[in-house]
ModelCIF file with pLDDT and N, C-alpha, C, O atoms, coordinates in Angstrom:
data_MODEL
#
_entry.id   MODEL 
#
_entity.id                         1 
_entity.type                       polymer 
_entity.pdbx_number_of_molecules   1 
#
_entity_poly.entity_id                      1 
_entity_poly.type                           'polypeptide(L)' 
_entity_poly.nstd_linkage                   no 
_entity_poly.nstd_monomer                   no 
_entity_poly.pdbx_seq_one_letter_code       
;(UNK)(UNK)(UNK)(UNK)(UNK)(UNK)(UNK)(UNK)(UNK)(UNK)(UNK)(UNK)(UNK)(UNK)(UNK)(UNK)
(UNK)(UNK)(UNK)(UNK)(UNK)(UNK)(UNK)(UNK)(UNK)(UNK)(UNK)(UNK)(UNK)(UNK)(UNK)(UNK)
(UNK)(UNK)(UNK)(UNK)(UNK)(UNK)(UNK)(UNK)(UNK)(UNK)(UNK)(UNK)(UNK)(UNK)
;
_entity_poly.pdbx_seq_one_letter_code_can   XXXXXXXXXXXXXXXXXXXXXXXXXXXXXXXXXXXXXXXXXXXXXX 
_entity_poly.pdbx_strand_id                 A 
#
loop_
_entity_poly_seq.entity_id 
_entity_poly_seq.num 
_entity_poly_seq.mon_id 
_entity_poly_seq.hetero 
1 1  UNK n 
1 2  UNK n 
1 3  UNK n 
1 4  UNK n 
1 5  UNK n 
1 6  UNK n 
1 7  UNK n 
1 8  UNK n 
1 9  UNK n 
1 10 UNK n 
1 11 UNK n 
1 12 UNK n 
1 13 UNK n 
1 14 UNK n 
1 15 UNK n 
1 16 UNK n 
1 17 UNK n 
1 18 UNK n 
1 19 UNK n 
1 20 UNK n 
1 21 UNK n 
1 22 UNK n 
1 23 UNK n 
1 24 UNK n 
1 25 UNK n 
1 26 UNK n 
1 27 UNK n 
1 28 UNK n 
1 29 UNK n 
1 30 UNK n 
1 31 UNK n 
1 32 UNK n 
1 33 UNK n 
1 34 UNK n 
1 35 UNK n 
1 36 UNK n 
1 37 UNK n 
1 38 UNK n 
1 39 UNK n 
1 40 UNK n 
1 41 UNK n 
1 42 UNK n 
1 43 UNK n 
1 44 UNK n 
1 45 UNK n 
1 46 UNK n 
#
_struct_asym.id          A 
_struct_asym.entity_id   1 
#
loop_
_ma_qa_metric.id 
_ma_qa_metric.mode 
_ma_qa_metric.name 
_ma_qa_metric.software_group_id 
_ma_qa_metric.type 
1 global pLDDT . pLDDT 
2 local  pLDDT . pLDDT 
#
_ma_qa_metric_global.metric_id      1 
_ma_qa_metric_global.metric_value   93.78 
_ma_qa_metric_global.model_id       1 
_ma_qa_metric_global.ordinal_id     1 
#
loop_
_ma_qa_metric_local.label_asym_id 
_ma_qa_metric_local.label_comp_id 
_ma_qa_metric_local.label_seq_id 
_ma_qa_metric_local.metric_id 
_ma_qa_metric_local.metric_value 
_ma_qa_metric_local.model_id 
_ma_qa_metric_local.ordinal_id 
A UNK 1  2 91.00 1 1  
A UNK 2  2 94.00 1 2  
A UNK 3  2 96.00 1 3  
A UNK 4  2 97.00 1 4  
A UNK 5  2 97.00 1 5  
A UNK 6  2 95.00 1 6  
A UNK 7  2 94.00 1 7  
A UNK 8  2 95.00 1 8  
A UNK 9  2 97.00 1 9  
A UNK 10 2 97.00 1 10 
A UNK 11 2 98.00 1 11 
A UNK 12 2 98.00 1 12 
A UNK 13 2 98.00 1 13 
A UNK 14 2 97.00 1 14 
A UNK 15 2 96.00 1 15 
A UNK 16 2 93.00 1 16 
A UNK 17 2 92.00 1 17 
A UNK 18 2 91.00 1 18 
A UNK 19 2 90.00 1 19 
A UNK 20 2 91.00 1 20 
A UNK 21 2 92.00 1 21 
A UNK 22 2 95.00 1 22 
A UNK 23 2 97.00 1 23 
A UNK 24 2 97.00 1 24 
A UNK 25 2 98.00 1 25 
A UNK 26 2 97.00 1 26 
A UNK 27 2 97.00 1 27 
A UNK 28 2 96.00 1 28 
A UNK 29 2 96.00 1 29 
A UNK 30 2 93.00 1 30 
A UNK 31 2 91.00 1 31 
A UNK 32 2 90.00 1 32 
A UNK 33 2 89.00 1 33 
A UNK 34 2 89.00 1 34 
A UNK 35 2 91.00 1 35 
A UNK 36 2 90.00 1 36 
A UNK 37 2 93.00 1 37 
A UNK 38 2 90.00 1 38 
A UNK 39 2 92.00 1 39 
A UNK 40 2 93.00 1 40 
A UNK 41 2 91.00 1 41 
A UNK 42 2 91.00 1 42 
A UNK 43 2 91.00 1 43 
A UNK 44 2 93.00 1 44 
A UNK 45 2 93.00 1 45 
A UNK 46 2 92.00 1 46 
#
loop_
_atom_site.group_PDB 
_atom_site.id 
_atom_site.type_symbol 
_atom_site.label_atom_id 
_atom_site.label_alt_id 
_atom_site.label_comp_id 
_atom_site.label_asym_id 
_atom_site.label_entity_id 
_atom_site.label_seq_id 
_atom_site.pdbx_PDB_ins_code 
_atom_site.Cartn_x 
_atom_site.Cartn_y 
_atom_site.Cartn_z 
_atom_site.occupancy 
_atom_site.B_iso_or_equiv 
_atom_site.pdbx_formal_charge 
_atom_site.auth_seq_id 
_atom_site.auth_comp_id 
_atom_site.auth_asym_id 
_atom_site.auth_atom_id 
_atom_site.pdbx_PDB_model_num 
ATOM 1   N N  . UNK A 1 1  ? 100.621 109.115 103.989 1.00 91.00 ? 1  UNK A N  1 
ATOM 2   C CA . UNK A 1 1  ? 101.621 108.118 103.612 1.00 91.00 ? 1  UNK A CA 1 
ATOM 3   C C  . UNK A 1 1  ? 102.848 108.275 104.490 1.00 91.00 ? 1  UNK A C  1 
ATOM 4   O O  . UNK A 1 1  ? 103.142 109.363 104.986 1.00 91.00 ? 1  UNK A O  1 
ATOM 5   N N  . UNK A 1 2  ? 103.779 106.829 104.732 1.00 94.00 ? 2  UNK A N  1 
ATOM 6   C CA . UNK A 1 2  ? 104.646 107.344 105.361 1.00 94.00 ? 2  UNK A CA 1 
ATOM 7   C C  . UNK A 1 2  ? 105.873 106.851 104.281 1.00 94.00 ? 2  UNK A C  1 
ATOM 8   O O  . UNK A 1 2  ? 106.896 106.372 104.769 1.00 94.00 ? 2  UNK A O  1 
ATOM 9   N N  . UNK A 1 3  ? 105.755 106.969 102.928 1.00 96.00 ? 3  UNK A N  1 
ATOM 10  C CA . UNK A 1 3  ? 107.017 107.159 102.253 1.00 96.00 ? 3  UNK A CA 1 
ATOM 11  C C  . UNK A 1 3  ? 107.330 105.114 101.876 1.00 96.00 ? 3  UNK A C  1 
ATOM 12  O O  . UNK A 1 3  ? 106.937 104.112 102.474 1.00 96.00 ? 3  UNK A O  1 
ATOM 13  N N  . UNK A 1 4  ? 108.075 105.279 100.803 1.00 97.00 ? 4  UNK A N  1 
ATOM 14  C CA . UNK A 1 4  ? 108.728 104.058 100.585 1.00 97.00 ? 4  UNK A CA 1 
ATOM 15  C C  . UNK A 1 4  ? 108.834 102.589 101.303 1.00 97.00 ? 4  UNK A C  1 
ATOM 16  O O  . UNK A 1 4  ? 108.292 102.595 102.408 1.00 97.00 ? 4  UNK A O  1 
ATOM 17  N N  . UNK A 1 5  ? 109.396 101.360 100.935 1.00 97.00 ? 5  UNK A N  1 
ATOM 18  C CA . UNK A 1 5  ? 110.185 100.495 101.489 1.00 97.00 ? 5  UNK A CA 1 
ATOM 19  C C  . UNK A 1 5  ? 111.573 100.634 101.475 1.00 97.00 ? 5  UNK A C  1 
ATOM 20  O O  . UNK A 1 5  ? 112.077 100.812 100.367 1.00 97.00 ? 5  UNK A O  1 
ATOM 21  N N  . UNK A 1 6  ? 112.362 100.591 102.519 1.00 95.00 ? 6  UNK A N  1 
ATOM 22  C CA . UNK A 1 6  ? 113.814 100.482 101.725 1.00 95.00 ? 6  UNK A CA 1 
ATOM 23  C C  . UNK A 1 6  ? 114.376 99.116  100.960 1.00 95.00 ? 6  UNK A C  1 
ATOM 24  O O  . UNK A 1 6  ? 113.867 97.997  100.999 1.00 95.00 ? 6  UNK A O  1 
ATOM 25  N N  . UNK A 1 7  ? 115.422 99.481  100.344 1.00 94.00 ? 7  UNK A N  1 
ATOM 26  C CA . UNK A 1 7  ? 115.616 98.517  100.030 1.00 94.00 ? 7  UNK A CA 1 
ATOM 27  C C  . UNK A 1 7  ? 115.626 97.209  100.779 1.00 94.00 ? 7  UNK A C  1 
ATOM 28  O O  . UNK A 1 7  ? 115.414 97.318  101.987 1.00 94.00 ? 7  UNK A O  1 
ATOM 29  N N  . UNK A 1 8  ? 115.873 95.738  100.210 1.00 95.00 ? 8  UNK A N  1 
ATOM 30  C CA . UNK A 1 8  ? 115.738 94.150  100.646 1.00 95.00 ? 8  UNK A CA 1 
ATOM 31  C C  . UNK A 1 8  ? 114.350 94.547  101.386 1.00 95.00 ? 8  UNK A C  1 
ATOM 32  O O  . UNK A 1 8  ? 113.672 93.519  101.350 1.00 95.00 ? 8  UNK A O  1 
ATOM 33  N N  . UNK A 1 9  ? 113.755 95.379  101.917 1.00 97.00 ? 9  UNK A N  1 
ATOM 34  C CA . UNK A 1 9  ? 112.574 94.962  102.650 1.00 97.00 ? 9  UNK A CA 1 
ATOM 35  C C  . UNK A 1 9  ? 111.399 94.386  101.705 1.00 97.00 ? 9  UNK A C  1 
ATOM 36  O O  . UNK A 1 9  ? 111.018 95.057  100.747 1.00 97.00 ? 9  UNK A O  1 
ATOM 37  N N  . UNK A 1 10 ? 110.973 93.436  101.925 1.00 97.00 ? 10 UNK A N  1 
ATOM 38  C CA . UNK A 1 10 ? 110.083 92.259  101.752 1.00 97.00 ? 10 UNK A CA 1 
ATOM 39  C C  . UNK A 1 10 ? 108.871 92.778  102.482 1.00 97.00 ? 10 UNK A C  1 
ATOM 40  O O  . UNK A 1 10 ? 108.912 93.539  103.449 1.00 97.00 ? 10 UNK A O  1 
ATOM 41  N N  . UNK A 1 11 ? 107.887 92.331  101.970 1.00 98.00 ? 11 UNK A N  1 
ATOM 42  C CA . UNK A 1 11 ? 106.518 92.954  102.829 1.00 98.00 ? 11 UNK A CA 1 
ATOM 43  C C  . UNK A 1 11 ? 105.326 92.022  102.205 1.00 98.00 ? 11 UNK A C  1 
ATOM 44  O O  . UNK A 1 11 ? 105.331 91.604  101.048 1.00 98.00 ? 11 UNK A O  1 
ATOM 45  N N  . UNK A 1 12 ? 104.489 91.815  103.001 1.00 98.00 ? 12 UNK A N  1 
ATOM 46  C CA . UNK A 1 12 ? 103.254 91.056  102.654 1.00 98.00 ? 12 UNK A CA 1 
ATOM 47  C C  . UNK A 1 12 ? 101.823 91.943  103.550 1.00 98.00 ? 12 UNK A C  1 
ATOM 48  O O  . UNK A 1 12 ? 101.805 92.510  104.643 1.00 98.00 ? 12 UNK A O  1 
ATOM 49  N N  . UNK A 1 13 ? 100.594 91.701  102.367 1.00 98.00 ? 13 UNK A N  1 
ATOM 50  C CA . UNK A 1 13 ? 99.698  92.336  103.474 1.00 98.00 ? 13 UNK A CA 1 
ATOM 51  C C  . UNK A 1 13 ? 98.874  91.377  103.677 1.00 98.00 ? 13 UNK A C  1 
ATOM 52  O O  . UNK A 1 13 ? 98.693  90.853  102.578 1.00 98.00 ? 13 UNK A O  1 
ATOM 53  N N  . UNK A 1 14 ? 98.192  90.783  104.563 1.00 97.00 ? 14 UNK A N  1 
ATOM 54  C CA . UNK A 1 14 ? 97.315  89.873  104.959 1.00 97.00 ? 14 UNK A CA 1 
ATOM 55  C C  . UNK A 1 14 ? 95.981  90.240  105.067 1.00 97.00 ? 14 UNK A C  1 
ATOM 56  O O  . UNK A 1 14 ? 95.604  90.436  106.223 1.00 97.00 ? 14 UNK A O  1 
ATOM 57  N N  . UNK A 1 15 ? 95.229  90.374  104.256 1.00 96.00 ? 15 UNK A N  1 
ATOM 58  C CA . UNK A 1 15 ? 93.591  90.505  104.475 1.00 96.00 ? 15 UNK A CA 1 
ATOM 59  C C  . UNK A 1 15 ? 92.750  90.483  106.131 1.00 96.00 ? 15 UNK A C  1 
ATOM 60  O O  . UNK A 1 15 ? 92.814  89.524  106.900 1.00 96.00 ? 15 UNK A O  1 
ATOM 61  N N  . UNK A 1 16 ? 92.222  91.379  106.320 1.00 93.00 ? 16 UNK A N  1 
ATOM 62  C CA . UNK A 1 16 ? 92.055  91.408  107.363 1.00 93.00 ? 16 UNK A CA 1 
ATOM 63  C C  . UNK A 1 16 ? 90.451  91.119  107.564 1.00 93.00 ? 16 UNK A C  1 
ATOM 64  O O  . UNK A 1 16 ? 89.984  91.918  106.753 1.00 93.00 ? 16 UNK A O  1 
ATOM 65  N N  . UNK A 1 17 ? 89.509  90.558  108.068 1.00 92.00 ? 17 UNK A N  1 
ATOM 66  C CA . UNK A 1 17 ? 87.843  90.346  107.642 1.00 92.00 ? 17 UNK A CA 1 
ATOM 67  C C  . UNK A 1 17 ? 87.442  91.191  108.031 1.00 92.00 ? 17 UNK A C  1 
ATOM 68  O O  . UNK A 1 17 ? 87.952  91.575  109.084 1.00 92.00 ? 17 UNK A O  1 
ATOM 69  N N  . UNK A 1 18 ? 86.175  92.100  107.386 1.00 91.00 ? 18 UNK A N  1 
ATOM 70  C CA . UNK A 1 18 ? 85.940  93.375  107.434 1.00 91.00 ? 18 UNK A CA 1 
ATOM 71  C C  . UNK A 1 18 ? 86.442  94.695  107.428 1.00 91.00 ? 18 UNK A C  1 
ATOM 72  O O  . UNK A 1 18 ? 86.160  95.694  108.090 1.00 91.00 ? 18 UNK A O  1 
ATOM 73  N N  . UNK A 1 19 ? 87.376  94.432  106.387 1.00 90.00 ? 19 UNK A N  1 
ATOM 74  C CA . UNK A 1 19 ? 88.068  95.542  106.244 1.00 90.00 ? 19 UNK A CA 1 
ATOM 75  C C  . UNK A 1 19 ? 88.388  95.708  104.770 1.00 90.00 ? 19 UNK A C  1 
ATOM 76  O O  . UNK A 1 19 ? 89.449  95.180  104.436 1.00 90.00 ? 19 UNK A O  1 
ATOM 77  N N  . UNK A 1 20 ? 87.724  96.311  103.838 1.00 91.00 ? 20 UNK A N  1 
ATOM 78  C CA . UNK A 1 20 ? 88.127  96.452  102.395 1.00 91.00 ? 20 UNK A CA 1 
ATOM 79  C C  . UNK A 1 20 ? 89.123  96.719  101.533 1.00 91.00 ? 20 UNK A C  1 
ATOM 80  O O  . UNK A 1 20 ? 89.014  96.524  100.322 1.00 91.00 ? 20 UNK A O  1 
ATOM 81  N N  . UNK A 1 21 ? 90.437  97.306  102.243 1.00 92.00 ? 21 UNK A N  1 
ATOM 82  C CA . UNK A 1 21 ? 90.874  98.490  101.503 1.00 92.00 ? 21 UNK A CA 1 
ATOM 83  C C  . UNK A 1 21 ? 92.423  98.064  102.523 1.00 92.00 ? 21 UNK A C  1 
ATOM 84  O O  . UNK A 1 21 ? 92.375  98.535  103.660 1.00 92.00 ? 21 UNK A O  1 
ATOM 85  N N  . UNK A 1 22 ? 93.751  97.221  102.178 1.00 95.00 ? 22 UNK A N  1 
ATOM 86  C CA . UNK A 1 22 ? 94.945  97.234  102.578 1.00 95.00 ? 22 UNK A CA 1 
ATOM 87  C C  . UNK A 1 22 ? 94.892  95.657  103.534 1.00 95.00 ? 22 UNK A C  1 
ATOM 88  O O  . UNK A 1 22 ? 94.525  94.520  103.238 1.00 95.00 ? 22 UNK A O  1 
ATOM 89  N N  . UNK A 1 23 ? 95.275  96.080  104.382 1.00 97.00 ? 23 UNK A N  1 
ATOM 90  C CA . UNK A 1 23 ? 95.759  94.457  105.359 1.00 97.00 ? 23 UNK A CA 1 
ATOM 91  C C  . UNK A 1 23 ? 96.956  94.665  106.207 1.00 97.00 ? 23 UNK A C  1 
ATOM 92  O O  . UNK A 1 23 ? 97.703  95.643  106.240 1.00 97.00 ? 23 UNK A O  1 
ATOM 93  N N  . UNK A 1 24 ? 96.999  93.593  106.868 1.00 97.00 ? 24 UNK A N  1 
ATOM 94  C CA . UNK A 1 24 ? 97.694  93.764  107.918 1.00 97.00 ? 24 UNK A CA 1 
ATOM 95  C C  . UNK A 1 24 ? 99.542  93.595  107.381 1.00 97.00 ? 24 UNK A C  1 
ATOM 96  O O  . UNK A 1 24 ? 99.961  92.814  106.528 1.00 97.00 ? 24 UNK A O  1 
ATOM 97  N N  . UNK A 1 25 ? 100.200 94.393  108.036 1.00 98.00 ? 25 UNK A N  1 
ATOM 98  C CA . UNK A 1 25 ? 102.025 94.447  107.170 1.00 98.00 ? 25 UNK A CA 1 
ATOM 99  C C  . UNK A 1 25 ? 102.774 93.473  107.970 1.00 98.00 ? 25 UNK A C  1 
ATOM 100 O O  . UNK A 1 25 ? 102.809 93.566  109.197 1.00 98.00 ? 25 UNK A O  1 
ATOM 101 N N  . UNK A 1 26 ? 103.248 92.738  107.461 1.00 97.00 ? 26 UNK A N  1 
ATOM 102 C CA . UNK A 1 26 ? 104.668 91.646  107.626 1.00 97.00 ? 26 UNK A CA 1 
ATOM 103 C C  . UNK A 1 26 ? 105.748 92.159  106.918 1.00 97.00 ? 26 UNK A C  1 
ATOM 104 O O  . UNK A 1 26 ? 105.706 92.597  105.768 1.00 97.00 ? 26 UNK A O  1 
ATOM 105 N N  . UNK A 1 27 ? 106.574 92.101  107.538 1.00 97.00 ? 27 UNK A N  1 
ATOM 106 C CA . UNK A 1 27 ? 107.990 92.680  107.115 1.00 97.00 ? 27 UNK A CA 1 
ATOM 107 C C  . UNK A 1 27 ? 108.617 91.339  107.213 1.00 97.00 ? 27 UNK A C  1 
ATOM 108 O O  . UNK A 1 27 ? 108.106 90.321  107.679 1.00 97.00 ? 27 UNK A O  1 
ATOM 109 N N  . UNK A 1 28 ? 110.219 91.541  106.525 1.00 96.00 ? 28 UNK A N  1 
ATOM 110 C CA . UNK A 1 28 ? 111.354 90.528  106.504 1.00 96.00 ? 28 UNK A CA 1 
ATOM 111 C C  . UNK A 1 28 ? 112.628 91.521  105.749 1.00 96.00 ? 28 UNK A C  1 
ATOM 112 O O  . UNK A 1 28 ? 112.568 92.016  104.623 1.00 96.00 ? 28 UNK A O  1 
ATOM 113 N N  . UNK A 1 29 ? 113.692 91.625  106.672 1.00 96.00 ? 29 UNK A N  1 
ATOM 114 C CA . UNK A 1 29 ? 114.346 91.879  105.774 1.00 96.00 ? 29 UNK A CA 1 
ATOM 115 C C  . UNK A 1 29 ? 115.985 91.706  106.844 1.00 96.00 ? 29 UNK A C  1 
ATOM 116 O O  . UNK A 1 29 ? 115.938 91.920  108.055 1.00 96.00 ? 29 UNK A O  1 
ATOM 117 N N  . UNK A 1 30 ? 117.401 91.273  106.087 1.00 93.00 ? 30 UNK A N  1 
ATOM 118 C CA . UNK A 1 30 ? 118.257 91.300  107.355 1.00 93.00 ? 30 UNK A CA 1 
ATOM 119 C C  . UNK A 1 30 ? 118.189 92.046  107.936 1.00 93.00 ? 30 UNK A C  1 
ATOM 120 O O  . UNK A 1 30 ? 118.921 91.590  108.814 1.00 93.00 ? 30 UNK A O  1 
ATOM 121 N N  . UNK A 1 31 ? 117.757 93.454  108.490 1.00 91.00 ? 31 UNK A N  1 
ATOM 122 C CA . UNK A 1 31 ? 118.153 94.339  108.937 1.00 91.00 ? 31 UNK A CA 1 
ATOM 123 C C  . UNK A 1 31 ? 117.144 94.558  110.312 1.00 91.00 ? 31 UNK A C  1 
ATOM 124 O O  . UNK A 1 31 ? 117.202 95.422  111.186 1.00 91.00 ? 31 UNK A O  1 
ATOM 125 N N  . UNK A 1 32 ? 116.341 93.583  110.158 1.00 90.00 ? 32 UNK A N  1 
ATOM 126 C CA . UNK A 1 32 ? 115.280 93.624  111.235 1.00 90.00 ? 32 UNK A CA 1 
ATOM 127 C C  . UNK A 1 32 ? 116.060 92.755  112.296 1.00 90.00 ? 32 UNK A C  1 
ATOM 128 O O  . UNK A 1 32 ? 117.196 92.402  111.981 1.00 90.00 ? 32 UNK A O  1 
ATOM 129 N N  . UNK A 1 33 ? 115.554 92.373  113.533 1.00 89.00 ? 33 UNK A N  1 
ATOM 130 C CA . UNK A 1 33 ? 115.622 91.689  114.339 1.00 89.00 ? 33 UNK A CA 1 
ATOM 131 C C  . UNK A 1 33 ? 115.228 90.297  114.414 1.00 89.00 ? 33 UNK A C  1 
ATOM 132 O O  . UNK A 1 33 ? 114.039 90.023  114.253 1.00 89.00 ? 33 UNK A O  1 
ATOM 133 N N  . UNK A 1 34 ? 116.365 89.072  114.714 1.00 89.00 ? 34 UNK A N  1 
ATOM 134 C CA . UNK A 1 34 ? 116.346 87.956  114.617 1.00 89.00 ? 34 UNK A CA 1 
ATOM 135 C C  . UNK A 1 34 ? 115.243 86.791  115.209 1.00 89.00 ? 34 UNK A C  1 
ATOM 136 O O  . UNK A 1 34 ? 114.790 85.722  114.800 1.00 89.00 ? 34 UNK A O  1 
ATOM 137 N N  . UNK A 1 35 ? 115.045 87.889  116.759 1.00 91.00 ? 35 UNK A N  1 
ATOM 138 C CA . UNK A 1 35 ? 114.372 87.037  117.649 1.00 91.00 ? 35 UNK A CA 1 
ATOM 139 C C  . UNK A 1 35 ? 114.358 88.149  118.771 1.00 91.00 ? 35 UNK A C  1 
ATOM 140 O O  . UNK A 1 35 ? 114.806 89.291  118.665 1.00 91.00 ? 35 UNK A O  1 
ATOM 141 N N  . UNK A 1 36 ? 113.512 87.351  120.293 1.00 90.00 ? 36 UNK A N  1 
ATOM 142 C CA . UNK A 1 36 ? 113.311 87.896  121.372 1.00 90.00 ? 36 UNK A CA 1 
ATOM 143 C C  . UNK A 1 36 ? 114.027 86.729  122.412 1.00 90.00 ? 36 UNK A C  1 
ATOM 144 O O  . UNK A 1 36 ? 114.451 85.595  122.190 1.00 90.00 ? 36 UNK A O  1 
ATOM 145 N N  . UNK A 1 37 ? 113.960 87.487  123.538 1.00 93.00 ? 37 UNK A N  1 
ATOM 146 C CA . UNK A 1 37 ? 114.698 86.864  124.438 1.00 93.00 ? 37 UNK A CA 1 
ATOM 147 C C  . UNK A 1 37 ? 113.435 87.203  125.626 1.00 93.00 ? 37 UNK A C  1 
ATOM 148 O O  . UNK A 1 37 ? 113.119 88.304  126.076 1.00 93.00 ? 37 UNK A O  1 
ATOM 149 N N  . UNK A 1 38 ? 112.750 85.609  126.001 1.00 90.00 ? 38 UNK A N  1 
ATOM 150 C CA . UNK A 1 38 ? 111.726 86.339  126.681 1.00 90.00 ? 38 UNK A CA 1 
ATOM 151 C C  . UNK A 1 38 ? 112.214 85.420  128.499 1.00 90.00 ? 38 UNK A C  1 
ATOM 152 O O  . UNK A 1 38 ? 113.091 84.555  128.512 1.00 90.00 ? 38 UNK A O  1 
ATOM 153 N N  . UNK A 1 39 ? 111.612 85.758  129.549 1.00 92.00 ? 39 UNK A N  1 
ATOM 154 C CA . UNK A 1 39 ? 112.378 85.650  130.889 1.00 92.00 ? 39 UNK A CA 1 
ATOM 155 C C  . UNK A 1 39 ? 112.176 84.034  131.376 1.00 92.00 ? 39 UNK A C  1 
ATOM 156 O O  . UNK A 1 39 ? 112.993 83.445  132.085 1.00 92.00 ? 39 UNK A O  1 
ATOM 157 N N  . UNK A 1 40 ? 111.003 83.477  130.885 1.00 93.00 ? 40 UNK A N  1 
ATOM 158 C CA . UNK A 1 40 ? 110.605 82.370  131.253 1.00 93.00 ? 40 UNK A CA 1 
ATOM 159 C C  . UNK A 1 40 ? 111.759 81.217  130.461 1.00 93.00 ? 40 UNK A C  1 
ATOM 160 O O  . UNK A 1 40 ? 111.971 80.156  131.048 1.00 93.00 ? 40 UNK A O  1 
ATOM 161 N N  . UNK A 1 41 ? 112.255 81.413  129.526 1.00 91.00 ? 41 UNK A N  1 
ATOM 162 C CA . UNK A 1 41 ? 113.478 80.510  128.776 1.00 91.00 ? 41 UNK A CA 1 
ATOM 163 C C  . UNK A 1 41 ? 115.058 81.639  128.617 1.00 91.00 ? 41 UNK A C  1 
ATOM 164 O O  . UNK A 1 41 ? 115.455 82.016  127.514 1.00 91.00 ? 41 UNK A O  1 
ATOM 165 N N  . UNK A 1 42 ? 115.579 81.919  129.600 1.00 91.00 ? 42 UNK A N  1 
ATOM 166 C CA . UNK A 1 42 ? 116.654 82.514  129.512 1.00 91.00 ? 42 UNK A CA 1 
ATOM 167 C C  . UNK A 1 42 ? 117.621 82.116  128.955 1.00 91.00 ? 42 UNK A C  1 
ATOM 168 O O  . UNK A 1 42 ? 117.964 80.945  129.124 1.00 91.00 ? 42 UNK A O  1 
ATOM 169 N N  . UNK A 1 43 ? 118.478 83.125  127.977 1.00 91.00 ? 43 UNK A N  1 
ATOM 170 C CA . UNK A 1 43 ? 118.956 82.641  127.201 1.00 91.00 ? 43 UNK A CA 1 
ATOM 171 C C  . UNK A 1 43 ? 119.224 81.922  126.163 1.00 91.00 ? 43 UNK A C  1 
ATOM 172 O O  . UNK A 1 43 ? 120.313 81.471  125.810 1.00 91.00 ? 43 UNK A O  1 
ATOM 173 N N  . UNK A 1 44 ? 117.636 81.768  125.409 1.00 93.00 ? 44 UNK A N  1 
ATOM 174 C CA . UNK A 1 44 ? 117.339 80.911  124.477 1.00 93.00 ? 44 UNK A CA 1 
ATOM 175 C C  . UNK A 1 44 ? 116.337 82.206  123.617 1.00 93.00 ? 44 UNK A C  1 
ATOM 176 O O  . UNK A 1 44 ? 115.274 82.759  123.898 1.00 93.00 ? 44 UNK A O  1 
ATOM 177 N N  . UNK A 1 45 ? 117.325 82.319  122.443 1.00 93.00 ? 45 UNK A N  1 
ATOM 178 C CA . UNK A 1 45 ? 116.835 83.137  121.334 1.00 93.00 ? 45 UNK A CA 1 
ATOM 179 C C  . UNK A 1 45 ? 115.103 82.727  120.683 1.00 93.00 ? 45 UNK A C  1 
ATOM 180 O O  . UNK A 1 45 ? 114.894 81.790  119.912 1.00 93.00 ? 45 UNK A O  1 
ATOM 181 N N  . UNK A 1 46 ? 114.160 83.549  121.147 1.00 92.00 ? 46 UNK A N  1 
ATOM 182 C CA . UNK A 1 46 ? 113.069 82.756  120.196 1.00 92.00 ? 46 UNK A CA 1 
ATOM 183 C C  . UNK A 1 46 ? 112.762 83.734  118.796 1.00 92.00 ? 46 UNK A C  1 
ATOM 184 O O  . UNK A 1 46 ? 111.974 83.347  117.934 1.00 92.00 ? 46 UNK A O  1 
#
């Protein structure tokens, strides 16, 4: 195990096919990161 959520963190697990047992983790919470900044659209938050 690696321990808790902290608090506001939000989490979802998504079923994964062939796999019985947990799913894949989505997080949300303010404390994460808004967006990326990738080179092909500079300066435009995605």
């Amino acid at each position: 195990t690696v321990g808790c959520f902290l608090p506001e963190v939000e989490y979802r697990l998504v079923p994964v096919e062939g796999i019985t047992e947990g799913g894949v983790l989505h997080l949300k919470s303010p404390n994460l990161m808004t967006g990326y900044f990738v080179s092909d659209q500079p300066g435009q938050l995605q």
